[in-house]
PDB file of N, CA and C in Angstrom:
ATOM      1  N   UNK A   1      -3.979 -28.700 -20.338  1.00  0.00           N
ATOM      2  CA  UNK A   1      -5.192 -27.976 -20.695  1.00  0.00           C
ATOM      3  C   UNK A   1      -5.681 -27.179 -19.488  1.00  0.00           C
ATOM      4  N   UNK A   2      -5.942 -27.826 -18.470  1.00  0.00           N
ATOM      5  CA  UNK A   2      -6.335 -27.205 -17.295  1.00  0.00           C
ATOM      6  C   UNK A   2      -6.120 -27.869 -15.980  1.00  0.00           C
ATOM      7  N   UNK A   3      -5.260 -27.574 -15.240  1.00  0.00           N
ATOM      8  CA  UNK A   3      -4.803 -28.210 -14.042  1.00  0.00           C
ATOM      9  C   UNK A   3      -4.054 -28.874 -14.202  1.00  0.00           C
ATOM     10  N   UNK A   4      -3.330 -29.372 -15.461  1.00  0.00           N
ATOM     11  CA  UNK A   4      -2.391 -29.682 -16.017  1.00  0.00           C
ATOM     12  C   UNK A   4      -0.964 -29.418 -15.577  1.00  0.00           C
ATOM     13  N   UNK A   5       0.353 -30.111 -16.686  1.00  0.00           N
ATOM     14  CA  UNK A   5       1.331 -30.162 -16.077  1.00  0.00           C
ATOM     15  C   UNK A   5       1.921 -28.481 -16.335  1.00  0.00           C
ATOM     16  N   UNK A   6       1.306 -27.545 -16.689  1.00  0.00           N
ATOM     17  CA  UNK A   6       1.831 -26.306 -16.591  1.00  0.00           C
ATOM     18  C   UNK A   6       1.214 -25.603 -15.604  1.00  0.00           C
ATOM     19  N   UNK A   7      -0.071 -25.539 -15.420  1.00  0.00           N
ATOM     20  CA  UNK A   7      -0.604 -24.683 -14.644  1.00  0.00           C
ATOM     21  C   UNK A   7      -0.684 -25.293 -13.050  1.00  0.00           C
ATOM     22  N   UNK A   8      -0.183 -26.189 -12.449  1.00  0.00           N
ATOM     23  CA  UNK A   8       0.372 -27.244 -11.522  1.00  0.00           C
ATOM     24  C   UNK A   8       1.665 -26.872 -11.281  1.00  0.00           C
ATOM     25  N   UNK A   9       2.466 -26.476 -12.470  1.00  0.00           N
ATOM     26  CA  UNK A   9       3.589 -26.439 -11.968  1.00  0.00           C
ATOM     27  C   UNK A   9       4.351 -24.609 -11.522  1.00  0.00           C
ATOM     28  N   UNK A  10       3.213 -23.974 -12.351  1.00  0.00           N
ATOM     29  CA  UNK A  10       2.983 -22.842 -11.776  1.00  0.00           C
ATOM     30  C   UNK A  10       2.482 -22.826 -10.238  1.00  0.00           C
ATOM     31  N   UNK A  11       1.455 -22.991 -10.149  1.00  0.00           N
ATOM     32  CA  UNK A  11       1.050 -22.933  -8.609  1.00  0.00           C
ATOM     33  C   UNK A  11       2.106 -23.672  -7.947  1.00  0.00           C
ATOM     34  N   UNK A  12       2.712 -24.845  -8.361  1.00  0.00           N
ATOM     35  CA  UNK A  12       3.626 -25.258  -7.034  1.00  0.00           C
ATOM     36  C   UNK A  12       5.136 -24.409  -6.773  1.00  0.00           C
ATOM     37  N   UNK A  13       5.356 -23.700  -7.880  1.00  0.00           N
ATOM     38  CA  UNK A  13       6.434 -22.595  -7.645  1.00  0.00           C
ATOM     39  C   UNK A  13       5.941 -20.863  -6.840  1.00  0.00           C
ATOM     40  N   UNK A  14       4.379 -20.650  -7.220  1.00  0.00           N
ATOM     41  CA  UNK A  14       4.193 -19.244  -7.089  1.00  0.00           C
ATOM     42  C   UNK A  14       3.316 -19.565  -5.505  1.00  0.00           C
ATOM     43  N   UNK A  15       2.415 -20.521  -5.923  1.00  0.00           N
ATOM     44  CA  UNK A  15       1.507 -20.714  -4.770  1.00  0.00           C
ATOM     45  C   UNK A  15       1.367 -22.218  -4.138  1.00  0.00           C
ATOM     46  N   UNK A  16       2.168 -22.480  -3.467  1.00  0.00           N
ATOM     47  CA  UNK A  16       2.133 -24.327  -3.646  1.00  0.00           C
ATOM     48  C   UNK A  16       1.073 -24.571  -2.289  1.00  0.00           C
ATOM     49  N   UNK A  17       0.875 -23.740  -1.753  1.00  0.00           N
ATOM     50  CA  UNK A  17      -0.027 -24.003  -0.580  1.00  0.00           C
ATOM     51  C   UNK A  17      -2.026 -24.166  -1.732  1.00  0.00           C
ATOM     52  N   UNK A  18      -2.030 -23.681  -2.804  1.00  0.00           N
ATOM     53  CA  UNK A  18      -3.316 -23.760  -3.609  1.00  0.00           C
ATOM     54  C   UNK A  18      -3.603 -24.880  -4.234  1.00  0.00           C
ATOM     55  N   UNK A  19      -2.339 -25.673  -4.394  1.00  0.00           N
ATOM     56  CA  UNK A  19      -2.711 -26.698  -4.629  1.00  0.00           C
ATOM     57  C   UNK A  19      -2.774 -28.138  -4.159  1.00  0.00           C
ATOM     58  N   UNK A  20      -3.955 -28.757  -4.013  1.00  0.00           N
ATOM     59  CA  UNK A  20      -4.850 -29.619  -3.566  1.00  0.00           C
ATOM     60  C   UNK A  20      -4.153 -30.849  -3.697  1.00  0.00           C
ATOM     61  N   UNK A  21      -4.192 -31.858  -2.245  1.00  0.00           N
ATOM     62  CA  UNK A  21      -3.932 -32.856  -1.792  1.00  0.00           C
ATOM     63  C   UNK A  21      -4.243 -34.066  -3.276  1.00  0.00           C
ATOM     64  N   UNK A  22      -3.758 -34.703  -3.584  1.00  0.00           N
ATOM     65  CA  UNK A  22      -3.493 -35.705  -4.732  1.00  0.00           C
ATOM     66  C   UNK A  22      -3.614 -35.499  -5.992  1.00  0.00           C
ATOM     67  N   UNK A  23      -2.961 -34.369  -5.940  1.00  0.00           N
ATOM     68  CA  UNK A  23      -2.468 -33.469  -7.436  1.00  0.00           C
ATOM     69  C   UNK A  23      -1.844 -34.343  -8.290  1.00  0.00           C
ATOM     70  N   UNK A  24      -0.839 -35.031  -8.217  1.00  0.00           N
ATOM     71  CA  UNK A  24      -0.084 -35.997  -8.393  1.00  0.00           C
ATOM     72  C   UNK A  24      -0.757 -37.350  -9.097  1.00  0.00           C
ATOM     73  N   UNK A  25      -2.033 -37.462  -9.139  1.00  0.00           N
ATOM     74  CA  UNK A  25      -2.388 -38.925  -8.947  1.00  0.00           C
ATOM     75  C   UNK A  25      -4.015 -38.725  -9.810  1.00  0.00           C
ATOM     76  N   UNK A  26      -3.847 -37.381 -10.626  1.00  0.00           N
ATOM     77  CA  UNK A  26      -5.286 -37.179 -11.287  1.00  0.00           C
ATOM     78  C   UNK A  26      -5.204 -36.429 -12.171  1.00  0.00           C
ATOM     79  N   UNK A  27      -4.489 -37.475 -13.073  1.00  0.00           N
ATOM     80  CA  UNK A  27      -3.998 -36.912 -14.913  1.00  0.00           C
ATOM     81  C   UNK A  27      -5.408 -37.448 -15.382  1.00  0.00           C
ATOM     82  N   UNK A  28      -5.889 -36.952 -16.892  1.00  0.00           N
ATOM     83  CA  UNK A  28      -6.745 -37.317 -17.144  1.00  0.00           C
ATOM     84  C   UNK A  28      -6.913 -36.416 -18.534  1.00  0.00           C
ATOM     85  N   UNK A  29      -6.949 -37.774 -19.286  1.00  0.00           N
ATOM     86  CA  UNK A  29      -7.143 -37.389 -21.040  1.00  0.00           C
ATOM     87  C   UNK A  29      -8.764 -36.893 -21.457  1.00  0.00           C
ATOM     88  N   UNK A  30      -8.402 -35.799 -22.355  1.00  0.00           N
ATOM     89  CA  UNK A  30      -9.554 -35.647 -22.953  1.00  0.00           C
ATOM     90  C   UNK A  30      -9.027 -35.469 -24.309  1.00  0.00           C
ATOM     91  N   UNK A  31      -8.897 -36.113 -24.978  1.00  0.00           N
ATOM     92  CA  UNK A  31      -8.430 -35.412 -25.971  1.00  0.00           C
ATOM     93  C   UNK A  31      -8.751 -35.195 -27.598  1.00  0.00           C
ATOM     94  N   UNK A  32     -10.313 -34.709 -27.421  1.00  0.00           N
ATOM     95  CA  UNK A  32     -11.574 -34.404 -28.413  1.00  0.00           C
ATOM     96  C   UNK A  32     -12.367 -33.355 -27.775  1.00  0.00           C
ATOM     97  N   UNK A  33     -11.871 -32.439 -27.488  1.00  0.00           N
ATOM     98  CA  UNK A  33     -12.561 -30.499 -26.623  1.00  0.00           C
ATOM     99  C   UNK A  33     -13.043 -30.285 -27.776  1.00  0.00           C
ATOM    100  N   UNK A  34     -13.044 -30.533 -28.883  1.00  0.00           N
ATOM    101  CA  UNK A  34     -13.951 -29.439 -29.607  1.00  0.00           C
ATOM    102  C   UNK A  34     -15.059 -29.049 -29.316  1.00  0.00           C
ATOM    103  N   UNK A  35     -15.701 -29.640 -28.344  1.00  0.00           N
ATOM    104  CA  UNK A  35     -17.166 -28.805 -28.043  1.00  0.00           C
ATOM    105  C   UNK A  35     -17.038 -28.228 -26.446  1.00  0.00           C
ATOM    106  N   UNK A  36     -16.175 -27.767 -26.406  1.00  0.00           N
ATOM    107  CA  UNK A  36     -15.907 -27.793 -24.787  1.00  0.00           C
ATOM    108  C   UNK A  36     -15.919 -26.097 -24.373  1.00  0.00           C
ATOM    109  N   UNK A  37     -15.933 -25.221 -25.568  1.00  0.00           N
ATOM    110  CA  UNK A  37     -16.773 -24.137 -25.234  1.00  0.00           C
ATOM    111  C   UNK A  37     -18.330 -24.307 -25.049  1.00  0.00           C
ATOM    112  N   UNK A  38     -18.920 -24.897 -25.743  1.00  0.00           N
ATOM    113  CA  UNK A  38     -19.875 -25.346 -25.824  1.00  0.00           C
ATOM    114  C   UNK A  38     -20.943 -25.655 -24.401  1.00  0.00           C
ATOM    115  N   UNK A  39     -19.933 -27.019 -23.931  1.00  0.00           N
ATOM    116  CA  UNK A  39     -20.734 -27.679 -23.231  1.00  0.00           C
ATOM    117  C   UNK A  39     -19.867 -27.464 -22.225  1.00  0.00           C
ATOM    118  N   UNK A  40     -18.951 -27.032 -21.917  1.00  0.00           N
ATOM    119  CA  UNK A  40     -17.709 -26.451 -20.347  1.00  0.00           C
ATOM    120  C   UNK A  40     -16.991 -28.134 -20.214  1.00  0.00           C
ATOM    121  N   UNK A  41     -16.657 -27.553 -19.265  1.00  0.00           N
ATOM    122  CA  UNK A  41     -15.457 -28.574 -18.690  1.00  0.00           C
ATOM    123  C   UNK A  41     -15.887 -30.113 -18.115  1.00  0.00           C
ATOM    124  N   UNK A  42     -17.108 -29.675 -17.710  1.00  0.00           N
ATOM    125  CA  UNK A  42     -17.786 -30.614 -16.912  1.00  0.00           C
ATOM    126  C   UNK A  42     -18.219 -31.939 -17.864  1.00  0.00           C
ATOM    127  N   UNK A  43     -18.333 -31.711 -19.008  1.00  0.00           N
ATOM    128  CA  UNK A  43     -18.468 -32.358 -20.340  1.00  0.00           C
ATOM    129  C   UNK A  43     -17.578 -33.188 -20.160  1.00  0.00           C
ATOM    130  N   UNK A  44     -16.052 -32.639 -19.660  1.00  0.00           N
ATOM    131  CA  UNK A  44     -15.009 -33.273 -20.161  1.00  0.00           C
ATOM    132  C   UNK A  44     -13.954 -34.290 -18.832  1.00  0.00           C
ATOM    133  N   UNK A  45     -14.624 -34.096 -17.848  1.00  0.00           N
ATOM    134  CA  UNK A  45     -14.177 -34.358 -16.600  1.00  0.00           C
ATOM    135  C   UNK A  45     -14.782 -33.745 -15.156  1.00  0.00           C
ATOM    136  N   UNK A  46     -14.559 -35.143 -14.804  1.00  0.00           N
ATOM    137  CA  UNK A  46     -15.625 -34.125 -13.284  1.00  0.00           C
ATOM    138  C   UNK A  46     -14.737 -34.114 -12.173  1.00  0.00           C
ATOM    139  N   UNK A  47     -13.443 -33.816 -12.278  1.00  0.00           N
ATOM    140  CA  UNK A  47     -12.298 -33.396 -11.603  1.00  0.00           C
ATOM    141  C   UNK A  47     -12.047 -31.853 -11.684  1.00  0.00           C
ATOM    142  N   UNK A  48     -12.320 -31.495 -12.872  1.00  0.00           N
ATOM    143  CA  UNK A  48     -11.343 -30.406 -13.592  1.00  0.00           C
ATOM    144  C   UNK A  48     -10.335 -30.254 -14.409  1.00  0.00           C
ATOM    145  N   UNK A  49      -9.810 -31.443 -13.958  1.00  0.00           N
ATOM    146  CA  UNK A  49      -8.434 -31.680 -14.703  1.00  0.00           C
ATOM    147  C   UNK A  49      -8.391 -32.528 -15.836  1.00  0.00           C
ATOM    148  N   UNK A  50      -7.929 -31.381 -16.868  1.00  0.00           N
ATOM    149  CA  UNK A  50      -7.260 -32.402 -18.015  1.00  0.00           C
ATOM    150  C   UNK A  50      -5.849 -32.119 -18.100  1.00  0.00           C
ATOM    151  N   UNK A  51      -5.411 -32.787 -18.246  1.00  0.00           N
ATOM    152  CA  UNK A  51      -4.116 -32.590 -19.073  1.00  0.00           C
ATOM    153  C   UNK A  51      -3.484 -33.653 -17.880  1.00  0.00           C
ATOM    154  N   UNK A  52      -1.597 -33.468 -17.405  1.00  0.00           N
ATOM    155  CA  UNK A  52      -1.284 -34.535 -16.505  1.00  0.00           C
ATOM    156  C   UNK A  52      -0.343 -33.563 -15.624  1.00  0.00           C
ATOM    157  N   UNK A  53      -0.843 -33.408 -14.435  1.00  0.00           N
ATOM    158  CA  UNK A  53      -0.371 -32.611 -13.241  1.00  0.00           C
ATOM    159  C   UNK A  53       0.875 -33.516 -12.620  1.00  0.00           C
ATOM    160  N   UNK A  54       0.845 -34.765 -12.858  1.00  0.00           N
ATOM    161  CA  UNK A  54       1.902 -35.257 -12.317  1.00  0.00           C
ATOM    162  C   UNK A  54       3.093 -35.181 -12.987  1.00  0.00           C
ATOM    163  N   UNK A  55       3.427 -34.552 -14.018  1.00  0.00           N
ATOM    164  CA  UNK A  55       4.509 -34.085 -14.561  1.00  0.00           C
ATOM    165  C   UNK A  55       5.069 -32.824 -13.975  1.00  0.00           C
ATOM    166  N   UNK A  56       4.082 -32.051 -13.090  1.00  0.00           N
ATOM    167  CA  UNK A  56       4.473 -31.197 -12.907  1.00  0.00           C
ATOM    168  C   UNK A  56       5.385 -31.153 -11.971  1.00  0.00           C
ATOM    169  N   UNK A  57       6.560 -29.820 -11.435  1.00  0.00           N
ATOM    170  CA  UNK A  57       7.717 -29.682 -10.799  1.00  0.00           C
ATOM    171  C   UNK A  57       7.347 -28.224 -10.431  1.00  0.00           C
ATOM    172  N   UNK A  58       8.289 -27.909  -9.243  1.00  0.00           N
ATOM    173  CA  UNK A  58       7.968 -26.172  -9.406  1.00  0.00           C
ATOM    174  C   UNK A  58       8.834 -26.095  -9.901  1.00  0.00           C
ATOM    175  N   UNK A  59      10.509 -26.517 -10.323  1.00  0.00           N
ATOM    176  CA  UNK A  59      11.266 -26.242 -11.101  1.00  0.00           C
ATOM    177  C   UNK A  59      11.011 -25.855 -11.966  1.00  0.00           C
ATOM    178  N   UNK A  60      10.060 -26.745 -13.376  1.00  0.00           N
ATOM    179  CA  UNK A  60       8.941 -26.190 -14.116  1.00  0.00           C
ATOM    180  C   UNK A  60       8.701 -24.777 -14.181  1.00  0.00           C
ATOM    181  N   UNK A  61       8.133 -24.899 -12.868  1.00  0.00           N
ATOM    182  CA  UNK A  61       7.091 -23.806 -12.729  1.00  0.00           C
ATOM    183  C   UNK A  61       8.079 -22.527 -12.939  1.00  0.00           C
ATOM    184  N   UNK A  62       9.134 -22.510 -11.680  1.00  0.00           N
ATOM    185  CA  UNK A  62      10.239 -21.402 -12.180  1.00  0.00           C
ATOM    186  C   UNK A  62      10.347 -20.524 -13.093  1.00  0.00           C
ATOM    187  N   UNK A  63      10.791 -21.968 -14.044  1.00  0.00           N
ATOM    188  CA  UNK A  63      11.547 -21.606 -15.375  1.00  0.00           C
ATOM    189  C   UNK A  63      10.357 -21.205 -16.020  1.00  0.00           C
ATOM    190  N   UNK A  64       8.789 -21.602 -16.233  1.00  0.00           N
ATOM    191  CA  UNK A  64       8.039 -21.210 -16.542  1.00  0.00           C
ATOM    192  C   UNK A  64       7.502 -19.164 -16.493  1.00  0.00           C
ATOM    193  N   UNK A  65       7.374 -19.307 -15.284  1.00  0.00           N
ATOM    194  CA  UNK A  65       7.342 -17.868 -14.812  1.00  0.00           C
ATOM    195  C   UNK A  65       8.395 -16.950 -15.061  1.00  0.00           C
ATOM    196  N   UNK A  66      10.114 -17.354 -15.341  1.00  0.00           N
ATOM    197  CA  UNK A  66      10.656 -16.514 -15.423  1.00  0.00           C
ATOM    198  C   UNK A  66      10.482 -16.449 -17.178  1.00  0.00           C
ATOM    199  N   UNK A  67      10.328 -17.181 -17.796  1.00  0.00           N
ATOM    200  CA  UNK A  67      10.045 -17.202 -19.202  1.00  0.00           C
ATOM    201  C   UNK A  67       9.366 -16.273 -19.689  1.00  0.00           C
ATOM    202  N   UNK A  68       8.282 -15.983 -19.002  1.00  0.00           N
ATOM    203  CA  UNK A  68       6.603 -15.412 -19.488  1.00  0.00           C
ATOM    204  C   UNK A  68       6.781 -14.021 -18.434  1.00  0.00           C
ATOM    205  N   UNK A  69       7.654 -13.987 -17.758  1.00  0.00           N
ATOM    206  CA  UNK A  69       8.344 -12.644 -17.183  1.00  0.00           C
ATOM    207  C   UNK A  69       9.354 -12.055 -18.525  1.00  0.00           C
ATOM    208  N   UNK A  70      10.271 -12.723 -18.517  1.00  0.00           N
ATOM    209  CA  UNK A  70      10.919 -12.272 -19.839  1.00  0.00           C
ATOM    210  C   UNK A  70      10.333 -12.061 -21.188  1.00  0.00           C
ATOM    211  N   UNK A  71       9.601 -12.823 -21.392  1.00  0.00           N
ATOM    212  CA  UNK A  71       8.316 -12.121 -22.810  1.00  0.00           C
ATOM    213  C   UNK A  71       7.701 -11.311 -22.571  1.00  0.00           C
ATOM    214  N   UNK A  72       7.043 -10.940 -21.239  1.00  0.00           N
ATOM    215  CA  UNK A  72       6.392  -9.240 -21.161  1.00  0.00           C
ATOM    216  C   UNK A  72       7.175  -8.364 -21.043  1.00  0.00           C
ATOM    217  N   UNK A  73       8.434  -8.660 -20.345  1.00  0.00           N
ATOM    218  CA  UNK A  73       9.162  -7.473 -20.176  1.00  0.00           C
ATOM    219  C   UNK A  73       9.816  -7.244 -22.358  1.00  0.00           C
ATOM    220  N   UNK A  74      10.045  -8.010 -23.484  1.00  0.00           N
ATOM    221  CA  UNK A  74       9.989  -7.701 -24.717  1.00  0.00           C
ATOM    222  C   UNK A  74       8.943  -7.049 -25.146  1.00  0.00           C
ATOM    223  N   UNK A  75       7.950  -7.407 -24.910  1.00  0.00           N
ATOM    224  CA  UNK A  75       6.952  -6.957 -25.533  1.00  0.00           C
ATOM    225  C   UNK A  75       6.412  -5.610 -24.813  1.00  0.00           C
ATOM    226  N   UNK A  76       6.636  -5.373 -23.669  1.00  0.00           N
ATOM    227  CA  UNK A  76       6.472  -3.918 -23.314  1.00  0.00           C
ATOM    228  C   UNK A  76       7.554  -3.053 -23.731  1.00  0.00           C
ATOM    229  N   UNK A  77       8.405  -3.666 -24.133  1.00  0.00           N
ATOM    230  CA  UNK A  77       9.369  -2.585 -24.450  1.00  0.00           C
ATOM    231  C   UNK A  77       9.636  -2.391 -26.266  1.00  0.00           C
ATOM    232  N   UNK A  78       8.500  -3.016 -27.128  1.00  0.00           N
ATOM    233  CA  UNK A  78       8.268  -3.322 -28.011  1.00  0.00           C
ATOM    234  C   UNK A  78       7.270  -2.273 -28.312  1.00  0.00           C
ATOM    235  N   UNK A  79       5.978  -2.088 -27.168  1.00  0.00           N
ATOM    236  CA  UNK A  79       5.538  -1.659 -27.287  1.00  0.00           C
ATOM    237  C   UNK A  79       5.147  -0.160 -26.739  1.00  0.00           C
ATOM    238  N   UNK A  80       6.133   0.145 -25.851  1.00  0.00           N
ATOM    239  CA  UNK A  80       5.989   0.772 -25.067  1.00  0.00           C
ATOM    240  C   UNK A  80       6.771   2.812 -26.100  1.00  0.00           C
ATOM    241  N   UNK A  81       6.354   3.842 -25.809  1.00  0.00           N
ATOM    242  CA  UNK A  81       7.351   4.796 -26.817  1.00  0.00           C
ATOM    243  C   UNK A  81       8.374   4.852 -26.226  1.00  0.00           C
ATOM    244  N   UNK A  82       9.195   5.230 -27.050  1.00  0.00           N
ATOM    245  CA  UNK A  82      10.774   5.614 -27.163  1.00  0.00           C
ATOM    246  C   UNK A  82      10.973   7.041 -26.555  1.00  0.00           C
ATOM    247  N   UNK A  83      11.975   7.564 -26.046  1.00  0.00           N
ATOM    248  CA  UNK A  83      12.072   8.922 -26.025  1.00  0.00           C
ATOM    249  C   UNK A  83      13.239   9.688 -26.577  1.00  0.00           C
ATOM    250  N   UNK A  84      13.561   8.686 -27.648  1.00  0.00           N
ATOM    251  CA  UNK A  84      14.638   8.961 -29.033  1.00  0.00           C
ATOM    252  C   UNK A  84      14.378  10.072 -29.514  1.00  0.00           C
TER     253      UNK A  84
END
């Protein structure tokens, strides 16, 4: 959800110096957000973190980024004109 094992494992591949000393060790369930536009995050944890960062890898992260690199580069060229 947030600080979680994706967005953890992003920063430890793109930016691993951003992320914070006992990353590893501060998973943490929420798992009833429906009011969490509502009332923010703070509602839901007073870490920040939901979801479980200790799953995370930058390997992950990698394969993550090159993934979501390869879906924009489709979709710009999806969307982008032709000069057919």
């Amino acid at each position: 959800m947030h600080a979680g094992e994706l967005e953890t494992s992003i920063l430890l591949a793109a930016y691993p110096d951003y992320v914070r000393d006992g990353w590893n060790t501060t998973d943490h369930a929420a798992p009833d957000r429906r009011y969490l536009s509502a009332l923010g995050i703070s509602a839901y944890t007073d870490t920040g973190v939901i979801g479980q960062p200790s799953q995370a890898t930058k390997e992950k992260g990698l394969g993550a980024v090159d993934h979501l690199g390869v879906a924009a580069g489709t979709l710009i060229g999806l969307l982008a004109p032709t000069n057919d």
